[in-house]
Every structure is written in structure tokens, then in C-alpha cells.
Protein backbone atom coordinates (compact mmCIF):
# COMPACT_ATOMS: atom_id res chain seq x y z
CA UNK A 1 0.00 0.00 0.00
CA UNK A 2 1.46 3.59 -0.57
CA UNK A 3 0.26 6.92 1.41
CA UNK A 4 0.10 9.61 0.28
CA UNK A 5 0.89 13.02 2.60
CA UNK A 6 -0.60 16.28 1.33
CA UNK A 7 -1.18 19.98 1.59
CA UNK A 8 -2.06 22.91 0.07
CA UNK A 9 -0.13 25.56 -1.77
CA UNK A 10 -0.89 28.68 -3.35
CA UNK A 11 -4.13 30.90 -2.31
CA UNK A 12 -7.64 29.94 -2.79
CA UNK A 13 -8.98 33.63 -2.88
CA UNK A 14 -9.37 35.62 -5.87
CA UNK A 15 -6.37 36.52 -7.89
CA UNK A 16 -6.15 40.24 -9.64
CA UNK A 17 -1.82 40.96 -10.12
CA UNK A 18 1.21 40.09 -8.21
CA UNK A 19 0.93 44.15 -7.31
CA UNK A 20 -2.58 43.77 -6.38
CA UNK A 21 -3.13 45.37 -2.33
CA UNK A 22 -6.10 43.09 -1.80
CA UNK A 23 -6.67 40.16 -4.48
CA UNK A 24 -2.03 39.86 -4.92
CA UNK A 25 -1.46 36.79 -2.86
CA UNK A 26 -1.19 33.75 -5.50
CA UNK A 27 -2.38 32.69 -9.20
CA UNK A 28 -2.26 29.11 -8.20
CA UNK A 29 -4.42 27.08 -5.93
CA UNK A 30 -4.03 23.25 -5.66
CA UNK A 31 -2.31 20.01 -3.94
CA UNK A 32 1.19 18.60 -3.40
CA UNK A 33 3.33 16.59 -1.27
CA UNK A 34 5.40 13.07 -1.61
CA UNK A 35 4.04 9.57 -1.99
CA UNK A 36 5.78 6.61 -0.10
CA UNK A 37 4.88 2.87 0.61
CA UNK A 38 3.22 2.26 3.61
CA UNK A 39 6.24 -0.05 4.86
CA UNK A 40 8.94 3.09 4.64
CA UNK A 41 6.68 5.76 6.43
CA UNK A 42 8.06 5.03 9.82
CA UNK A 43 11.64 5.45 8.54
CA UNK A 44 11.08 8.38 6.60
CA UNK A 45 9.72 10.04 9.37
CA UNK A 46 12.38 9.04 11.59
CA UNK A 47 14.78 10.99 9.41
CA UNK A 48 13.11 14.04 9.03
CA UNK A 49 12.48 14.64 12.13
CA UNK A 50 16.00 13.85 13.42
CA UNK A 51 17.32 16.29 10.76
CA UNK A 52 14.90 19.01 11.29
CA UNK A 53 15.57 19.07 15.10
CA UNK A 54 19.33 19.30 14.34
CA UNK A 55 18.74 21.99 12.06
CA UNK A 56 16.63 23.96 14.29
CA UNK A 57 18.44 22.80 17.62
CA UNK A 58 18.43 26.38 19.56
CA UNK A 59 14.17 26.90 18.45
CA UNK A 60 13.45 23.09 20.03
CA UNK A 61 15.75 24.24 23.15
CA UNK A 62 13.27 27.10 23.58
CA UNK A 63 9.90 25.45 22.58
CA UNK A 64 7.41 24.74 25.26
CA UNK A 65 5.89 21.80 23.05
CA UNK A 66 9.29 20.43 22.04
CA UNK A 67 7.18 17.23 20.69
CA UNK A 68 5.06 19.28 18.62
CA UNK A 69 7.82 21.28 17.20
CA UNK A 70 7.01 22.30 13.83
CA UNK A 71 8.88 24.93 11.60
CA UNK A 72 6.10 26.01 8.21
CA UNK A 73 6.88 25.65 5.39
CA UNK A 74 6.57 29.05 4.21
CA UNK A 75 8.88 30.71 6.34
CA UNK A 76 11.81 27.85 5.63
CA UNK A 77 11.22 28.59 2.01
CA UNK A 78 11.56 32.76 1.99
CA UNK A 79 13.41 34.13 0.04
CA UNK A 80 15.27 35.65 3.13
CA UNK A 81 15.87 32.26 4.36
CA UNK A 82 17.39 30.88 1.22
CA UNK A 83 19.54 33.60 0.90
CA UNK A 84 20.71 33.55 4.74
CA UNK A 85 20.84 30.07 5.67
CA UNK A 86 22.72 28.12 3.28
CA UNK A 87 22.20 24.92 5.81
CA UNK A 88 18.28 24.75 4.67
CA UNK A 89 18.78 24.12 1.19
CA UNK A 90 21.82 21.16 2.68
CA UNK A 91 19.55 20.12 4.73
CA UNK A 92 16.57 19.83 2.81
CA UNK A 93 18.33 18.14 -0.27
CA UNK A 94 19.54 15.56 2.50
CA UNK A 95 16.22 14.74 3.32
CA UNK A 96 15.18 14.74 -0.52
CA UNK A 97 17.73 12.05 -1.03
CA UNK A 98 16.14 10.01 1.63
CA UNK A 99 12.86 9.69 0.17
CA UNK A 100 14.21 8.69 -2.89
CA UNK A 101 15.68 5.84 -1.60
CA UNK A 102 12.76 5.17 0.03
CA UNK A 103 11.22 4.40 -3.20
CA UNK A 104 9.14 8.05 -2.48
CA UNK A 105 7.79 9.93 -5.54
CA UNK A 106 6.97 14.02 -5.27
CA UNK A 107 3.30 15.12 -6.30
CA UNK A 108 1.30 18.31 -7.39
CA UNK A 109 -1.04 19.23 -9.00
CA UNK A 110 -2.46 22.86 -9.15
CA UNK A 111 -5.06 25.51 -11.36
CA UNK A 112 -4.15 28.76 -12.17
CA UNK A 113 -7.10 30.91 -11.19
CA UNK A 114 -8.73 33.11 -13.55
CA UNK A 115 -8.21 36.76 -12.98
CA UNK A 116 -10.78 38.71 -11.01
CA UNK A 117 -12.99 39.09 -8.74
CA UNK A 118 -15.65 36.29 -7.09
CA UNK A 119 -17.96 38.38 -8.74
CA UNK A 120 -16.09 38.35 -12.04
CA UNK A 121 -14.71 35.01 -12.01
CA UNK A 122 -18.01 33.42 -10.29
CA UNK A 123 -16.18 31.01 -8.49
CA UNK A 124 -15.85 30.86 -4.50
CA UNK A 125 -12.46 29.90 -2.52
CA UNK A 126 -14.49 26.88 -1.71
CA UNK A 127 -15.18 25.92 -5.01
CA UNK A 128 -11.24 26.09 -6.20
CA UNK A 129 -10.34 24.45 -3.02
CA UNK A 130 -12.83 21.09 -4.02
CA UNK A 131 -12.07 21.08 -7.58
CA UNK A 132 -8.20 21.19 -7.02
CA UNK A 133 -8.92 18.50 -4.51
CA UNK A 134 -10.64 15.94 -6.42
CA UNK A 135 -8.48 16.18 -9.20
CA UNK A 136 -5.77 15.86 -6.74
CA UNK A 137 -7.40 12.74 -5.74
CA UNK A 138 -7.80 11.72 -9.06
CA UNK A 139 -4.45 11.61 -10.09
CA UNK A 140 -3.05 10.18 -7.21
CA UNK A 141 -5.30 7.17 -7.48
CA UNK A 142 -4.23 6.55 -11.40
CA UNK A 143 -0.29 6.59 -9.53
CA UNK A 144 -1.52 4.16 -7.30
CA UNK A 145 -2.80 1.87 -10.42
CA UNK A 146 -0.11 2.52 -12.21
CA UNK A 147 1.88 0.79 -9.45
CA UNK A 148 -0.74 -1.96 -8.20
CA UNK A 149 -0.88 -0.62 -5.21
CA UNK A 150 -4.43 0.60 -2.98
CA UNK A 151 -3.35 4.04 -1.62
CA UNK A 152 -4.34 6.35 2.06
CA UNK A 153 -4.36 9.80 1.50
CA UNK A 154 -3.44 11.98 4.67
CA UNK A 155 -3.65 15.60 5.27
CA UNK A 156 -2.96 18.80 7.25
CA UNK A 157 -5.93 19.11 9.33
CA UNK A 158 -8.43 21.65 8.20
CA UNK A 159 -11.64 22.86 10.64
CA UNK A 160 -14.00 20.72 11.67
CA UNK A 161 -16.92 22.52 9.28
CA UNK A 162 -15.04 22.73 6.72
CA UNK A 163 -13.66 18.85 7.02
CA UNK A 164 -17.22 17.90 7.28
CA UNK A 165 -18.21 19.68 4.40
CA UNK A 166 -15.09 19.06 2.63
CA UNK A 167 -15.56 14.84 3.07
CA UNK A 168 -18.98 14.75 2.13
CA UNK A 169 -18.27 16.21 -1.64
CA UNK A 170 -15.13 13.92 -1.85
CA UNK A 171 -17.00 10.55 -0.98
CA UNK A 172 -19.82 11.51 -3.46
CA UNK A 173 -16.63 12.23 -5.66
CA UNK A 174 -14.59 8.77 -5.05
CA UNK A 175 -17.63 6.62 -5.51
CA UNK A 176 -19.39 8.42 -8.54
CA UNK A 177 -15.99 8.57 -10.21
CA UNK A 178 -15.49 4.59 -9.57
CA UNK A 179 -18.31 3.75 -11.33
CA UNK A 180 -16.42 4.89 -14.73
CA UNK A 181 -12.84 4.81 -13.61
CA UNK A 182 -11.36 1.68 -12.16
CA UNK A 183 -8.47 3.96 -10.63
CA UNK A 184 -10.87 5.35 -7.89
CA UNK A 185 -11.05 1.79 -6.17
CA UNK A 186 -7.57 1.83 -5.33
CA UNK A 187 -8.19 4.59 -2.72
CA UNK A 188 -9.24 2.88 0.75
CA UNK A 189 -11.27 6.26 2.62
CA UNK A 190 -11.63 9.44 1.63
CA UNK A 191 -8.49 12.07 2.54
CA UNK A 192 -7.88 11.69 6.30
CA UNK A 193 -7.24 14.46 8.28
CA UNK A 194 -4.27 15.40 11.05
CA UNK A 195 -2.52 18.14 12.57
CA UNK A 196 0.59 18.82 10.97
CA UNK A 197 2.13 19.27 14.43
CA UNK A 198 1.88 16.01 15.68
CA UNK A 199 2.84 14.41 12.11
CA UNK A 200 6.66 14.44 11.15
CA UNK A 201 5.44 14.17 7.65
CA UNK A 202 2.69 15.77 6.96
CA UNK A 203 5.18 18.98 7.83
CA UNK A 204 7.61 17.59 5.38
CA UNK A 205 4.71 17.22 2.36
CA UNK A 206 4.00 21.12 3.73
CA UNK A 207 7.97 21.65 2.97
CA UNK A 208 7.19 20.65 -0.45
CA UNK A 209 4.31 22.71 -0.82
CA UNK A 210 6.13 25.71 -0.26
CA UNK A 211 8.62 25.26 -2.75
CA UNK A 212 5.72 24.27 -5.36
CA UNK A 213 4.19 27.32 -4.45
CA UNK A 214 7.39 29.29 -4.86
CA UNK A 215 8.47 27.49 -8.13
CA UNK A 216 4.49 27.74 -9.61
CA UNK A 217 4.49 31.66 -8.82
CA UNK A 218 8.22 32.07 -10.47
CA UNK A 219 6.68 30.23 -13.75
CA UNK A 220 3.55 32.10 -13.81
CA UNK A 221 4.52 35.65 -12.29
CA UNK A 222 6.37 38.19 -14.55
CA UNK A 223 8.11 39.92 -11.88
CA UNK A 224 8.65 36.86 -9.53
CA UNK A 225 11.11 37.02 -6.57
CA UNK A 226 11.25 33.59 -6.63
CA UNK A 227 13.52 32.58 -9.90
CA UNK A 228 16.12 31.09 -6.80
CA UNK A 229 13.19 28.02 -6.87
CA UNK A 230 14.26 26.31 -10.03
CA UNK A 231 18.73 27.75 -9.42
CA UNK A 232 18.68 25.88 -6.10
CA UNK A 233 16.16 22.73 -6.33
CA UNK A 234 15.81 21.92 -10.30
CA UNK A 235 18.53 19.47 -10.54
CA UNK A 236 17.10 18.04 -6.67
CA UNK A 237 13.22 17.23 -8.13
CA UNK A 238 14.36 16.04 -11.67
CA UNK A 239 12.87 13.48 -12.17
CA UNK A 240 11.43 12.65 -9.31
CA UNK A 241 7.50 13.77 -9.71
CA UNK A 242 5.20 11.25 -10.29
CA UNK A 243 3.78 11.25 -13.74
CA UNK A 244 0.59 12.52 -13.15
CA UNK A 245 1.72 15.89 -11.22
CA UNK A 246 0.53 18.94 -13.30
CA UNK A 247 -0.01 22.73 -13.33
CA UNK A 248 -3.02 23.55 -14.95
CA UNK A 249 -2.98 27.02 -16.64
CA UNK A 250 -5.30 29.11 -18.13
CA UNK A 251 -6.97 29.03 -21.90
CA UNK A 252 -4.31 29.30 -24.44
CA UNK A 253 -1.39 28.46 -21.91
CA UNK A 254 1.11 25.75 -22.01
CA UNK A 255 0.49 23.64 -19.71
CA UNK A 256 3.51 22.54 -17.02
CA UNK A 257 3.99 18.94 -16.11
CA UNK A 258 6.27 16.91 -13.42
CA UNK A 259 9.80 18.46 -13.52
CA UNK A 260 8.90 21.42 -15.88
CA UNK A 261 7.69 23.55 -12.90
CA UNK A 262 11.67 23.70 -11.78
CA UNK A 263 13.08 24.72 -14.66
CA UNK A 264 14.44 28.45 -15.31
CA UNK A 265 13.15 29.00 -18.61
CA UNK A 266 9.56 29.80 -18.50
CA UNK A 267 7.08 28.99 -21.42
CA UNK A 268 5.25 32.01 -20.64
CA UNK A 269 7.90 35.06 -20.82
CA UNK A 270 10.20 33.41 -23.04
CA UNK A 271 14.11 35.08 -22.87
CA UNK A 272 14.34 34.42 -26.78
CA UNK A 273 11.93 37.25 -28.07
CA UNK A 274 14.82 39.62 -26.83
CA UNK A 275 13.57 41.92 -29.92
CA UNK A 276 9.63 41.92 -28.63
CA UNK A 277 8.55 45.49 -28.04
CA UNK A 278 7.05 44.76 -25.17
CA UNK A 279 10.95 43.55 -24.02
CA UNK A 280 11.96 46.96 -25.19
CA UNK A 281 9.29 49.08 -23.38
CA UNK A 282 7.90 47.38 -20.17
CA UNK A 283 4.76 49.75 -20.25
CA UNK A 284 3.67 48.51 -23.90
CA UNK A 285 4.27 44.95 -21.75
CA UNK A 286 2.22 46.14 -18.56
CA UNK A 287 -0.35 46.97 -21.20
CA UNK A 288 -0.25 43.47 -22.89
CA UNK A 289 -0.71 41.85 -19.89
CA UNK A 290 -3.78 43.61 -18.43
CA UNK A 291 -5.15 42.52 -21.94
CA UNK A 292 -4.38 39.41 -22.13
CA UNK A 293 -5.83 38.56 -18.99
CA UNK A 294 -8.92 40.77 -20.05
CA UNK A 295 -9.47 38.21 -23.12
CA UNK A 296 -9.31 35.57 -20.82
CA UNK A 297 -11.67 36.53 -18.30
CA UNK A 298 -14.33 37.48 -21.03
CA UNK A 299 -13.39 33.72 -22.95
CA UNK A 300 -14.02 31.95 -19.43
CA UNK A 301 -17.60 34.31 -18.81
CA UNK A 302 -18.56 33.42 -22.53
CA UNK A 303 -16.61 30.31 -24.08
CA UNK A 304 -17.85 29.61 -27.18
């Protein structure tokens, strides 16, 4: 059996611009984390944690929860902490390397929002948050075929409304879905749910979402801070994503698959078209932009 630890990355809420004050936080929403047979868990998790509390030795000293000792994702992936703490990106390579010889196998999958408002877009945070989670669900179950192998997905807990809520549309999901797709069987309950503080690896899987999230915003984001995503960790998740891990993008877009998502070129602002007058005069390429996602918005309101 394999299980599967997840989390979210990204922002469910609307998505305007990078620059936005209110609507700037992320154009992605969706799912990642690692996959690992049932029979290495234990071990993983034994390894982590004895390299994260090394790591983070003088914050454990002064914890008063030492066994719920957690350090977010988020803040170990800034790009203040990259550029300070050389031992995080040692560190977290180690642990990498670990998993992979664990027979473990990195997962995402994600949707670009479309630009605007609730009220523009008419879609809820709720609504991206379900549909990036069944399709999560989807494509770890056609791994799981793949492999011959029945699969239990866990995740970061979430509240209890919103858990309650959140199960009932993904059992309707799993066994409508079976009916059709023989891949759905391999799942054995619908996502469980536990605090990431009192799960070794459920942190780790939110370790990986944060450098998803980084990498997905560098790829997607003109004037991304976070081009260090794909210098430091490309050559580190080559490889390694399962098959089915995917970034969805928007109408028109290339979509970005497995390993793509760390590499420095992106499809979308291509380096090549050095002679593009929108290269030459970045307010002719502000202008393209808020166009471009104009068409977009309209072809999503009224596709044809």
C-alpha cells in the first residue's frame, strides 16, 4: 500500500496581479506533497524529524511543546531564508535524497485561477479548493494503479466545518468517479485528516508545498522574486514527480507537467523574443498583460 501526505499551496482567494493590495497573494491554488509505501513511512519520518531538530536545535531548546515542534513551510522557504541560511537548502536536499531511496515519488497538482474578482470570475475559494482536490485525488489514485498498489491519503488538518463539508463532496466524488474509472477503487477512505504538528510528515509534504508554491508563482509571475526556486532545487526534483503531477494554466497556456515547474526557462515570458517590443518598453508589456488577462476573463464568462 502507498500513502500519500498532502497539503495545500498557493491561495484559494481571488487573484487580480502580483501588485494587487487586496486580491495579490497567489495565481495558483491546488495540492502537493510526496508519496511513499506504507512499509517506509516510519523510517522516513524518523529521518526528518532527526534532521529538522538538528537543524533547528536552539528553536526546540526554547519550545514549550518540544514534541510538537514544527517549523512552516513558508517561512523555511523565503526568500530571506534561502539567501541567509545556506544549511536549509543542505539540509533539505539531504532529506530529498532520503525519500528517494525510500522508493518516495513528489506530487502536485495545481489551477491557475482566472483573474478577477468572485464576482467576475463566479467562483468561491471553496469551489477552487474542491475542484483542485478531487483532481488531486484523481491523479493520485491513477499513480496508485499505475503501481498496483491501494493508496491512504493523509492531510494537514483543516476545521472541523469545513472537514465535514469538505468529506462529504469527496465521498460523493470517489464513488461516482469509480463507477467509470477503475483507478478510484484503489483509494481505501476518503483524505484523512491530522494536525501537521503532531505528524513528522505531513510537515515535510507542507515543505514541499512551499517550494511548489514558490516554483508555480516564479513560472507564472512576470516579476517573480522567486527565480532562486528552479537555481537551487531543479537538478534536486528532476525526475522525481510522479507522472501525473501537473499545473493547470489558463486558456491558451502551455500547460507545465512533473519536472517542468523547476526549470528556469519559463514557457510564458520566453528570454528568446529579446527583440519583442514589449521587451523593449515594459509599459507597452504592462499593457499586454492587463489585456491578455482581459481576453481571458471574457473567454471563461462566454466560451464559445
Amino acid at each position: 500500500m502507498l500513502i500519500a501526505y498532502i497539503d495545500e499551496f498557493g491561495h484559494p482567494g481571488p487573484f487580480i496581479s502580483s501588485d494587487h493590495k487586496k486580491y495579490g497573494h497567489h495565481p495558483v491554488f491546488g495540492f502537493a506533497g510526496f508519496i511513499i509505501p506504507a512499509h517506509n513511512a516510519r523510517e522516513f519520518s524518523a529521518y526528518f524529524k532527526r534532521e529538522r531538530d538538528a537543524l533547528f536545535k536552539p528553536l526546540l531548546e526554547q519550545s514549550e511543546s518540544p514534541n510538537q515542534f514544527e517549523k512552516k513551510g513558508n517561512e523555511f522557504f523565503s526568500t530571506g531564508s534561502m539567501n541567509n541560511n545556506p544549511g536549509y537548502s543542505r539540509v533539505f536536499r539531504s532529506i530529498l535524497k532520503k525519500l528517494y531511496r525510500l522508493e518516495g515519488k513528489l506530487f502536485y497538482y495545481g489551477d491557475e485561477k482566472l483573474v478577477g474578482t468572485v464576482k467576475q470570475t463566479d467562483t468561491t475559494s471553496a469551489e477552487t479548493a474542491q475542484a483542485a482536490l478531487k483532481e488531486s485525488i484523481n491523479r493520485i489514485c491513477r499513480h496508485a494503479h499505475v503501481a498496483n498498489q491501494d493508496v491512504l491519503i493523509i492531510a494537514d488538518s483543516i476545521t472541523d466545518k469545513t472537514r465535514r463539508e469538505m468529506a462529504a463532496q469527496m465521498y460523493a466524488h470517489i464513488y461516482s468517479r469509480s463507477t467509470t474509472h477503475i483507478e478510484m477503487r484503489r483509494i481505501v477512505e476518503v483524505p484523512l485528516h491530522i494536525e501537521s504538528k503532531l505528524n513528522t510528515n505531513i510537515q515535510f509534504a507542507d515543505w514541499i508545498c512551499a517550494a511548489i508554491s514558490r516554483a508555480s508563482h516564479y513560472q507564472l509571475a512576470r516579476d517573480s522574486e522567486f527565480a532562486w526556486a528552479a537555481k537551487l532545487f531543479g537538478d534536486d526534483f528532476h525526475g522525481h514527480f510522479t507522472h501525473e503531477s501537473k499545473l493547470h494554466t489558463r486558456v491558451n497556456e502551455a500547460e507545465v507537467h512533473h519536472s517542468e515547474l523547476f526549470q528556469e526557462t519559463r514557457p510564458r515570458f520566453p528570454q528568446h523574443n529579446l527583440r519583442a517590443i514589449g521587451s523593449q518598453h515594459p509599459q507597452l508589456q504592462k499593457f499586454y498583460d492587463t489585456l491578455r488577462t482581459q481576453t481571458t476573463t471574457e473567454f471563461s464568462e462566454n466560451p464559445q
